[in-house]
C-alpha atoms as a PDB file:
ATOM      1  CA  UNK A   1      19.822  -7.571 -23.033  1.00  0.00           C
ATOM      2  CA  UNK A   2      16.247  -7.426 -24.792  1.00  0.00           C
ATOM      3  CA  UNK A   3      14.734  -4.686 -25.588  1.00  0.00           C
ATOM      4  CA  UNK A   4      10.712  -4.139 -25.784  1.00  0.00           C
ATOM      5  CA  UNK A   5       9.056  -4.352 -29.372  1.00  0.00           C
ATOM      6  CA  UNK A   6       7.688  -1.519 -31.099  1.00  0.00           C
ATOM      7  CA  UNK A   7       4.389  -0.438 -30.316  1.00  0.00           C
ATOM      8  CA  UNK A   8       2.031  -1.616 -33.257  1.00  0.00           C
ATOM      9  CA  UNK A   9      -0.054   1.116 -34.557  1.00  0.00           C
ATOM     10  CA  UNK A  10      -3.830   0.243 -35.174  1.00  0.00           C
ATOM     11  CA  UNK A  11      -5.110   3.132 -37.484  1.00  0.00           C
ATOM     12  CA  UNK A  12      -9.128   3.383 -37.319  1.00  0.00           C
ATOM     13  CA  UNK A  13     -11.045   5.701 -40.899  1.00  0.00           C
ATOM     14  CA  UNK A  14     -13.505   7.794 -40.287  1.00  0.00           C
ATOM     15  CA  UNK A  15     -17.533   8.078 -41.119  1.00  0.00           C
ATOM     16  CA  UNK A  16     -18.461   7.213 -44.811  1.00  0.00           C
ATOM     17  CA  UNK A  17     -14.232   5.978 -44.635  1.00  0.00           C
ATOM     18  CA  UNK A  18     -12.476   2.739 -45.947  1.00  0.00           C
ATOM     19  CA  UNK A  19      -9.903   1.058 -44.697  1.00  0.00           C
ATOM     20  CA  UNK A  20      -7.740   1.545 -48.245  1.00  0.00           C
ATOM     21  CA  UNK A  21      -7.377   5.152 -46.789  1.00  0.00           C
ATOM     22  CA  UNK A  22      -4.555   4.649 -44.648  1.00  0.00           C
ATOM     23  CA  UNK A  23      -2.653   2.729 -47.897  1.00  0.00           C
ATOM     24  CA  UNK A  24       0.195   5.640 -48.318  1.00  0.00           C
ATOM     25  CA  UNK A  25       0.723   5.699 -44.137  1.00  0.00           C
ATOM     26  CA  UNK A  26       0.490   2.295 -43.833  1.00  0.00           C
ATOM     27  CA  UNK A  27       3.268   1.912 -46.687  1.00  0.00           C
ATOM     28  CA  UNK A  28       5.367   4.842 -44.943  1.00  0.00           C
ATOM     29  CA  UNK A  29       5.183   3.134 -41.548  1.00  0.00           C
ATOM     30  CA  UNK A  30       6.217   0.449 -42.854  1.00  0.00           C
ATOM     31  CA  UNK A  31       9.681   1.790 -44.499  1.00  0.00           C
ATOM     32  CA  UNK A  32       9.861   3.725 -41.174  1.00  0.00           C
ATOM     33  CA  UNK A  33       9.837  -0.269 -39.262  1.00  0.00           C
ATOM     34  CA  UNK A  34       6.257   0.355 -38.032  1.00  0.00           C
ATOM     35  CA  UNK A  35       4.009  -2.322 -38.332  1.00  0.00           C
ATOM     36  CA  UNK A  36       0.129  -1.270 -38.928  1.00  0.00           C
ATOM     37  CA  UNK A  37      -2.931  -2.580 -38.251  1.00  0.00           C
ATOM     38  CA  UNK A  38      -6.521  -1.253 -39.803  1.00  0.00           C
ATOM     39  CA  UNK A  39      -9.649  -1.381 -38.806  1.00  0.00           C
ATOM     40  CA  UNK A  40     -12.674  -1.812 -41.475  1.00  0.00           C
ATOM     41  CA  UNK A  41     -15.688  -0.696 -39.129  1.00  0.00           C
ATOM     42  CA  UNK A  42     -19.056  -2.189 -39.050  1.00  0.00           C
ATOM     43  CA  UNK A  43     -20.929   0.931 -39.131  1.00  0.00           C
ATOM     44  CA  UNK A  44     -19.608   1.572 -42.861  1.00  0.00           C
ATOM     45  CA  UNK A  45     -20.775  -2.546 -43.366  1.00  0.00           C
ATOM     46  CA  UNK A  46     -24.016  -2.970 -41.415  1.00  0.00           C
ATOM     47  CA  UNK A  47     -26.877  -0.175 -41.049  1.00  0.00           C
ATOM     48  CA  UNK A  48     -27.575  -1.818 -37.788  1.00  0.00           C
ATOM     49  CA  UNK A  49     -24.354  -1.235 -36.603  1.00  0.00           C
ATOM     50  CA  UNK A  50     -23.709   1.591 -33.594  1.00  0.00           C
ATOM     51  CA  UNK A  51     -20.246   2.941 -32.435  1.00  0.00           C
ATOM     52  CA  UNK A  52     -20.310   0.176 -29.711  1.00  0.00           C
ATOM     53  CA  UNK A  53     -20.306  -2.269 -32.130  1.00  0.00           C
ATOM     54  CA  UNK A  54     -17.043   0.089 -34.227  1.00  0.00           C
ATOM     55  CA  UNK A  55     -15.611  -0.157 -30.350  1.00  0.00           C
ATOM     56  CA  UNK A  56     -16.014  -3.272 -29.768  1.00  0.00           C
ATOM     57  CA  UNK A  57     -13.640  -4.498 -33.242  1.00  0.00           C
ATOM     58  CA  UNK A  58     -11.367  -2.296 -33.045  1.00  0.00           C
ATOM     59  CA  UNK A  59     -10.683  -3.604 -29.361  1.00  0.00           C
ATOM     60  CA  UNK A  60     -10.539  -7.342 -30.562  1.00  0.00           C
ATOM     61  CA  UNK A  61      -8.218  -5.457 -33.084  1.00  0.00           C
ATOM     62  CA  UNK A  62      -5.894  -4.524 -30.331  1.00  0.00           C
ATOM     63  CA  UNK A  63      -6.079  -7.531 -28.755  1.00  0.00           C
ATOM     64  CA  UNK A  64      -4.926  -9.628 -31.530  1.00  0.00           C
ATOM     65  CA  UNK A  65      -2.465  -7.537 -32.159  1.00  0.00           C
ATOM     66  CA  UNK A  66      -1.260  -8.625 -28.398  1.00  0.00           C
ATOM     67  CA  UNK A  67       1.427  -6.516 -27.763  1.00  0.00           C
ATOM     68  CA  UNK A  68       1.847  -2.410 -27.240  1.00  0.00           C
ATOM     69  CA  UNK A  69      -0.259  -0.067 -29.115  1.00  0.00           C
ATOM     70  CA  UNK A  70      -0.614   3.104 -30.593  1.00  0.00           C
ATOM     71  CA  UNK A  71      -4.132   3.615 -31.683  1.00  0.00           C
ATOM     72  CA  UNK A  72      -4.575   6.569 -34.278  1.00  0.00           C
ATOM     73  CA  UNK A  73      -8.721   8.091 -35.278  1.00  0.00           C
ATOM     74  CA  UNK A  74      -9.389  10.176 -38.333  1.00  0.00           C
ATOM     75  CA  UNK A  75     -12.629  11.962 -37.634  1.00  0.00           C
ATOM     76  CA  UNK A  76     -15.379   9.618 -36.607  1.00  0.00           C
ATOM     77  CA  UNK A  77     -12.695   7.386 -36.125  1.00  0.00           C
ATOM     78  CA  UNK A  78     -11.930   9.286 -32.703  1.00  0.00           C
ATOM     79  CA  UNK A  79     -15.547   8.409 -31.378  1.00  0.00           C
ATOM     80  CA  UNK A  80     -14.281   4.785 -31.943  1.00  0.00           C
ATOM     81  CA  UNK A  81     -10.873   5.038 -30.486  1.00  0.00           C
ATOM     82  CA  UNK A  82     -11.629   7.207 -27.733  1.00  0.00           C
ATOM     83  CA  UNK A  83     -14.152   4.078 -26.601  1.00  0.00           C
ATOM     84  CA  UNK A  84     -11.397   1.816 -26.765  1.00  0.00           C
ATOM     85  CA  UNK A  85      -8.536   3.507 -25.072  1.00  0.00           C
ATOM     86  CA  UNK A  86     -11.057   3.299 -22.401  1.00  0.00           C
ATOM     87  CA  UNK A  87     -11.308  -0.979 -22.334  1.00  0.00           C
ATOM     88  CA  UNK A  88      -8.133  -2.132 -24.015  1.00  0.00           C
ATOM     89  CA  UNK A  89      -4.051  -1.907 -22.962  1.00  0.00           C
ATOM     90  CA  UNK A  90      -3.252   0.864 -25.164  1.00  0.00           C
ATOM     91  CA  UNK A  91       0.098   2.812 -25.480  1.00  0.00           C
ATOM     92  CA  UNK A  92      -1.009   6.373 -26.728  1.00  0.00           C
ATOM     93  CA  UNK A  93      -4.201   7.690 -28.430  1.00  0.00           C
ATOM     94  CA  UNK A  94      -3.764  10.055 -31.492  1.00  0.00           C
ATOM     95  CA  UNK A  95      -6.594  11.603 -33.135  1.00  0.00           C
ATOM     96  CA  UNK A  96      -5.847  12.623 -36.632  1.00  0.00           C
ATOM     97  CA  UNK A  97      -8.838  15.581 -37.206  1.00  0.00           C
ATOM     98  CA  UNK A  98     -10.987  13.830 -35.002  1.00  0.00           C
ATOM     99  CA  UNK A  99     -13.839  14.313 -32.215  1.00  0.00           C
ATOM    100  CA  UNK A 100     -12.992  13.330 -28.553  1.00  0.00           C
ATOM    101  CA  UNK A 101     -16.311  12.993 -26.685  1.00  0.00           C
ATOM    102  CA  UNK A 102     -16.600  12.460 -23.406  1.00  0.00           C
ATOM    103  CA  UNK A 103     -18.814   9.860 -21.655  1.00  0.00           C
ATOM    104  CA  UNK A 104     -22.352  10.067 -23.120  1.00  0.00           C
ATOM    105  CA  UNK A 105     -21.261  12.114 -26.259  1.00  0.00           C
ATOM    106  CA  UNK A 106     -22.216  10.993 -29.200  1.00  0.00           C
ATOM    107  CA  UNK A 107     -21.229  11.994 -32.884  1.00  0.00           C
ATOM    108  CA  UNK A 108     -24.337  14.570 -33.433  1.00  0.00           C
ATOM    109  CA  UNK A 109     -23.743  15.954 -29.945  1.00  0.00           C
ATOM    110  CA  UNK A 110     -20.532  17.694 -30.876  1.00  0.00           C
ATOM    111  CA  UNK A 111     -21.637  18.334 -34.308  1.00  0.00           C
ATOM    112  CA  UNK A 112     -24.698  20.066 -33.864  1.00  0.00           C
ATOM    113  CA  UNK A 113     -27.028  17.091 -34.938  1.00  0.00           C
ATOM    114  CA  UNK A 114     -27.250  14.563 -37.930  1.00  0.00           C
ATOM    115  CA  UNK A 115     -28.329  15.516 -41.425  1.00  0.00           C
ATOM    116  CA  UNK A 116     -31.634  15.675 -43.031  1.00  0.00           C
ATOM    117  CA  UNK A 117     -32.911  14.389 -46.498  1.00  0.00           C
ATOM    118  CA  UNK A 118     -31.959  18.549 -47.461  1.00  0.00           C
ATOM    119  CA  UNK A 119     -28.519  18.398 -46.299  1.00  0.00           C
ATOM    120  CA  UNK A 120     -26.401  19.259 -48.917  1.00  0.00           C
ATOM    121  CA  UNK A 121     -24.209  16.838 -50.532  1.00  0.00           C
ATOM    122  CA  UNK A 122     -25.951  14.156 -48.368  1.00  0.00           C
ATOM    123  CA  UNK A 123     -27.663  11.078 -49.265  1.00  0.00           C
ATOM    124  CA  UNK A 124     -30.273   9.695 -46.532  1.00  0.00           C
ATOM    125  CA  UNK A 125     -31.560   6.570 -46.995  1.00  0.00           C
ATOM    126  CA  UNK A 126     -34.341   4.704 -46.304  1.00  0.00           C
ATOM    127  CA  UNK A 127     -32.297   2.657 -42.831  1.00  0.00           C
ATOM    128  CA  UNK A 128     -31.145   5.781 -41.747  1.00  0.00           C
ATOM    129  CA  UNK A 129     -27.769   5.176 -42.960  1.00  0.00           C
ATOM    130  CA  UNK A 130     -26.413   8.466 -44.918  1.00  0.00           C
ATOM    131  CA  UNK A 131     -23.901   8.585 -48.383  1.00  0.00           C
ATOM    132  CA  UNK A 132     -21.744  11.774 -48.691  1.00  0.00           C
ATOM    133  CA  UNK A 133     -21.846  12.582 -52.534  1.00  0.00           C
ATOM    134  CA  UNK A 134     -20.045  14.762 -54.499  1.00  0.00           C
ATOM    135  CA  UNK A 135     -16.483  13.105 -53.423  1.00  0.00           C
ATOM    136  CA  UNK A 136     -15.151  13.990 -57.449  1.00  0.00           C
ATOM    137  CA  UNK A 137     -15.641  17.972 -56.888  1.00  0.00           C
ATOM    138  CA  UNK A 138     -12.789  20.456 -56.332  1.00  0.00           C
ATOM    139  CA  UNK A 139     -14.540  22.785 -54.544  1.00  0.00           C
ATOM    140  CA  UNK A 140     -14.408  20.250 -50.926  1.00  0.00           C
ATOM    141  CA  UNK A 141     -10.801  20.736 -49.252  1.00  0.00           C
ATOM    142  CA  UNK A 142      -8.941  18.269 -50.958  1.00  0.00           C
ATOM    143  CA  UNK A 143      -6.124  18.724 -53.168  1.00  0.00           C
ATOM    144  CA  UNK A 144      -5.589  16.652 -56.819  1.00  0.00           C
ATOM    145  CA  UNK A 145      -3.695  14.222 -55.104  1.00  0.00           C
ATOM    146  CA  UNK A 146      -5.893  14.093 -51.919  1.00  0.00           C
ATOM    147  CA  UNK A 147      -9.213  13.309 -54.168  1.00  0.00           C
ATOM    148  CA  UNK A 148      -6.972  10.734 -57.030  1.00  0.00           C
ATOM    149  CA  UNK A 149      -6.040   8.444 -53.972  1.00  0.00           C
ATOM    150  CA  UNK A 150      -9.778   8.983 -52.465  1.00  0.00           C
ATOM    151  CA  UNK A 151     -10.756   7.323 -55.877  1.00  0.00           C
ATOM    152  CA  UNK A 152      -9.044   3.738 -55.083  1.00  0.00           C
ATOM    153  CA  UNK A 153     -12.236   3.571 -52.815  1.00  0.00           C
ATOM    154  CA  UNK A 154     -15.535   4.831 -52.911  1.00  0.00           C
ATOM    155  CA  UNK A 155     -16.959   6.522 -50.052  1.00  0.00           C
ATOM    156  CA  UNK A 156     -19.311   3.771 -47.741  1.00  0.00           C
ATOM    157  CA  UNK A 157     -22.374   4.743 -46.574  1.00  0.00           C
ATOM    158  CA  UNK A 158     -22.694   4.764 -42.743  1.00  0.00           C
ATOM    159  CA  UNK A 159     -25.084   3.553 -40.054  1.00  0.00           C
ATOM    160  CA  UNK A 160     -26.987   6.194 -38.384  1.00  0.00           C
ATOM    161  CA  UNK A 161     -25.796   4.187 -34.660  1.00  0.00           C
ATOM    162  CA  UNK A 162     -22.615   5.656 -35.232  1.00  0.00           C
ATOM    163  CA  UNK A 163     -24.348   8.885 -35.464  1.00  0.00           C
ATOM    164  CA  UNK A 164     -26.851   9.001 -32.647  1.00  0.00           C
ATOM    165  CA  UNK A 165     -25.265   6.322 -29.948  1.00  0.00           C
ATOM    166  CA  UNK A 166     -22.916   8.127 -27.523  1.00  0.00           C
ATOM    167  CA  UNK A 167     -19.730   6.508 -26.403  1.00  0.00           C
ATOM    168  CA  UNK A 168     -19.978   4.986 -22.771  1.00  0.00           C
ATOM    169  CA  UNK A 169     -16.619   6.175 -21.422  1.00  0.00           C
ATOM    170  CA  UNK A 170     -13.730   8.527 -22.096  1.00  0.00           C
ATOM    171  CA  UNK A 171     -10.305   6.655 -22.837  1.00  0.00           C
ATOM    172  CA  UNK A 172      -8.540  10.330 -23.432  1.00  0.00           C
ATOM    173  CA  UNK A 173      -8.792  10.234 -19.312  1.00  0.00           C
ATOM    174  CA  UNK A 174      -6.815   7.483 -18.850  1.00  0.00           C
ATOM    175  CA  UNK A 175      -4.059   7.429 -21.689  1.00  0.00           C
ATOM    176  CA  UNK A 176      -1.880   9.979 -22.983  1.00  0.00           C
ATOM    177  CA  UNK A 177      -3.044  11.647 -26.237  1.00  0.00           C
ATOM    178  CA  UNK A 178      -1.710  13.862 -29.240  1.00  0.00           C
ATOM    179  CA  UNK A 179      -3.934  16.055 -31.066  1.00  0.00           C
ATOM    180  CA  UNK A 180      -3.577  16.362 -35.004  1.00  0.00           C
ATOM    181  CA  UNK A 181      -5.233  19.302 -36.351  1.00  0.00           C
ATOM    182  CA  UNK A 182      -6.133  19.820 -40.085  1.00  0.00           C
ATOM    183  CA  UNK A 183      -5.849  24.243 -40.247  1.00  0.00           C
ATOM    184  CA  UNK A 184      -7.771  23.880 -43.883  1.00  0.00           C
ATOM    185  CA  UNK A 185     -10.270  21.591 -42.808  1.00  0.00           C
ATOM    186  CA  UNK A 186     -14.097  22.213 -44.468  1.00  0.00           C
ATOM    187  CA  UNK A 187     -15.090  19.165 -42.920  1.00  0.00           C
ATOM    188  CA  UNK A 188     -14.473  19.634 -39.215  1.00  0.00           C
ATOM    189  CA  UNK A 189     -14.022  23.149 -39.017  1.00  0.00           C
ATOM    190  CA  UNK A 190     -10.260  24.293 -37.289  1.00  0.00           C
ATOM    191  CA  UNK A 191     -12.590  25.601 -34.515  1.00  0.00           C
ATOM    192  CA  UNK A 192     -14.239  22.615 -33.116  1.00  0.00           C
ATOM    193  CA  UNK A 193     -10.905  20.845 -33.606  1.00  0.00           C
ATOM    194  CA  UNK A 194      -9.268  23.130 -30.999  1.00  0.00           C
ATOM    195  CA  UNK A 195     -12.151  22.325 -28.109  1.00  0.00           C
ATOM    196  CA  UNK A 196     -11.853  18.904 -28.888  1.00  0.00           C
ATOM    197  CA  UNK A 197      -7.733  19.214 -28.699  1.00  0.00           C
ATOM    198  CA  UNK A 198      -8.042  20.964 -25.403  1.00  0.00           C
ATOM    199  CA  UNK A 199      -8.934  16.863 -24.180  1.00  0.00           C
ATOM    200  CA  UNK A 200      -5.819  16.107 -25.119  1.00  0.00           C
ATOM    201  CA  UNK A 201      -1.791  16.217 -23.492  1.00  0.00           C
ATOM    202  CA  UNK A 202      -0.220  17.244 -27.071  1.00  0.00           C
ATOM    203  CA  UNK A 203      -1.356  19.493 -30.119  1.00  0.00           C
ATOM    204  CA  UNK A 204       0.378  19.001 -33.769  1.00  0.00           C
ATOM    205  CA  UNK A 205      -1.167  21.718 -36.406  1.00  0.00           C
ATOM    206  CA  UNK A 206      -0.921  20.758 -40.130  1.00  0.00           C
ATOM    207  CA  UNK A 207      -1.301  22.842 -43.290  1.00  0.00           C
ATOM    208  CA  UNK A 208      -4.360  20.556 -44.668  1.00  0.00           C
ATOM    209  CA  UNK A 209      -7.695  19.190 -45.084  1.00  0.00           C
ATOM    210  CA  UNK A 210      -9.909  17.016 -43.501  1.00  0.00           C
ATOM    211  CA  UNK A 211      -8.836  13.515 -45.320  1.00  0.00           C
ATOM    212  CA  UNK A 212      -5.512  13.989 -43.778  1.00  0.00           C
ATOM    213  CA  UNK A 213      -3.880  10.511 -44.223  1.00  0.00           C
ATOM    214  CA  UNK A 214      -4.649  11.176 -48.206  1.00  0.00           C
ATOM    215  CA  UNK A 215      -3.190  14.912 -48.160  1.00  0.00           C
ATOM    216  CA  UNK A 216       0.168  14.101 -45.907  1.00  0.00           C
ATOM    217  CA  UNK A 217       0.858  10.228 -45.845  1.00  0.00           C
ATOM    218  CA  UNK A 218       3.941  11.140 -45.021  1.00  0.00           C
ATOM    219  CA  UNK A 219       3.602  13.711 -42.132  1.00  0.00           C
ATOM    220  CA  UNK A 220       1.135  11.426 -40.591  1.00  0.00           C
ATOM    221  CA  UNK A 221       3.253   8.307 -40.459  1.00  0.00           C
ATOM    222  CA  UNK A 222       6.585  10.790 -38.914  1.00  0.00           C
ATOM    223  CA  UNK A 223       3.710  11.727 -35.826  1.00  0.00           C
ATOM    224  CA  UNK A 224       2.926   8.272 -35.387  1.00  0.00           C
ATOM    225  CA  UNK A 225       6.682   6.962 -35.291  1.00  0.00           C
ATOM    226  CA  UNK A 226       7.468   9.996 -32.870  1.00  0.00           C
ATOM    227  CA  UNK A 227       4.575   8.829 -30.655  1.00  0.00           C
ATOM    228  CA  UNK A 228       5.149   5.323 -31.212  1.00  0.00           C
ATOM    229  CA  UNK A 229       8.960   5.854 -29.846  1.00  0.00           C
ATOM    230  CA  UNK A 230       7.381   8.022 -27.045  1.00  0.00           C
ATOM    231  CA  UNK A 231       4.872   5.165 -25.999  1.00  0.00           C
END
């Protein structure tokens, strides 16, 4: 009698992100029997680039990966899966301190609007990409450990598209979702985290930060096995 395979999961980093971020899950999924799959999005590699364009390869993502899905967001990284739950055969969306727009939403809708050359800690450039800066100081959410594994890569800088261009539909509709939600978060402050959770079926609070993958590799990857078995 066969049985059906494992649901892959596709794990998707978030504004200014790398895909080296999801190293310690990745590894933890893996000695859990989870194979993982990780985006590197264009926005972070092109300051042309929009979230369609961060939609549209993470989809061919999915696709190649060919057979069920779990697709996990960190923070922007929900703008990008949220897109894609919407046009590809995926199992389960998780987002992992992340916005869930709806259709027409874009990043600086929920947020309140993009920085400005005064922002603090921001860098804006001259192609309306932005840097965040300051990654090395204690005073940001992250603990030791958090901001020594944030050093294997250097923050990206990303393309104001993924900013400004809204998502054009809602995949949280049409697939079943689990909210992760960082309680310590400076980033993406607990309270927009709980409107944007109230999108989604299921709501997982964790003792941490923003750069949650980083914090609680190991938390992370037991969520993503339990929704992987649930998918």
């Amino acid at each position: 009698m066969s049985t059906s395979p494992s649901p892959t999961v596709v794990l998707v980093h978030g504004a200014w992100g790398h895909p080296g971020d999801w190293d310690d899950v990745v590894a933890a999924l893996d000695g859990a029997g989870l194979e993982a799959a990780v985006a590197d999005l264009p926005t972070m590699r092109d300051p042309g680039a929009t979230v369609v364009d961060d939609v549209a390869h993470v989809r061919e993502l999915v696709l190649e990966v060919g057979g069920p899905t779990v697709l996990c967001g960190h923070s922007y990284g929900g703008m990008v899966i949220t897109g894609v739950g919407a046009q590809a055969p995926v199992r389960e969306l998780v987002y992992l301190a992340a916005l869930v727009p709806d259709e027409g939403e874009s990043m600086d809708d929920l947020t309140g609007g993009g920085p400005t050359t005064s922002s603090p800690g921001m860098e804006v450039r001259p192609d309306g990409s932005t840097l965040l800066l300051g990654w090395a100081d204690r005073s940001w959410d992250y603990p030791p450990e958090a901001l020594d594994r944030m050093a294997r890569h250097p923050r990206r800088p990303f393309a104001a598209g993924g900013r400004t261009v809204p998502v054009e539909a809602a995949g949280w509709r049409e697939r079943p979702t689990t909210y992760v939600l960082a309680e310590r978060d400076a980033s993406l402050p607990a309270a927009l985290q709980r409107r944007m959770a109230e999108r989604c079926d299921r709501l997982v609070e964790l003792d941490s930060g923003h750069m949650v993958a980083l914090e609680h590799p190991q938390q992370v990857a037991r969520i993503l096995v339990d929704r992987a078995g649930a998918a």
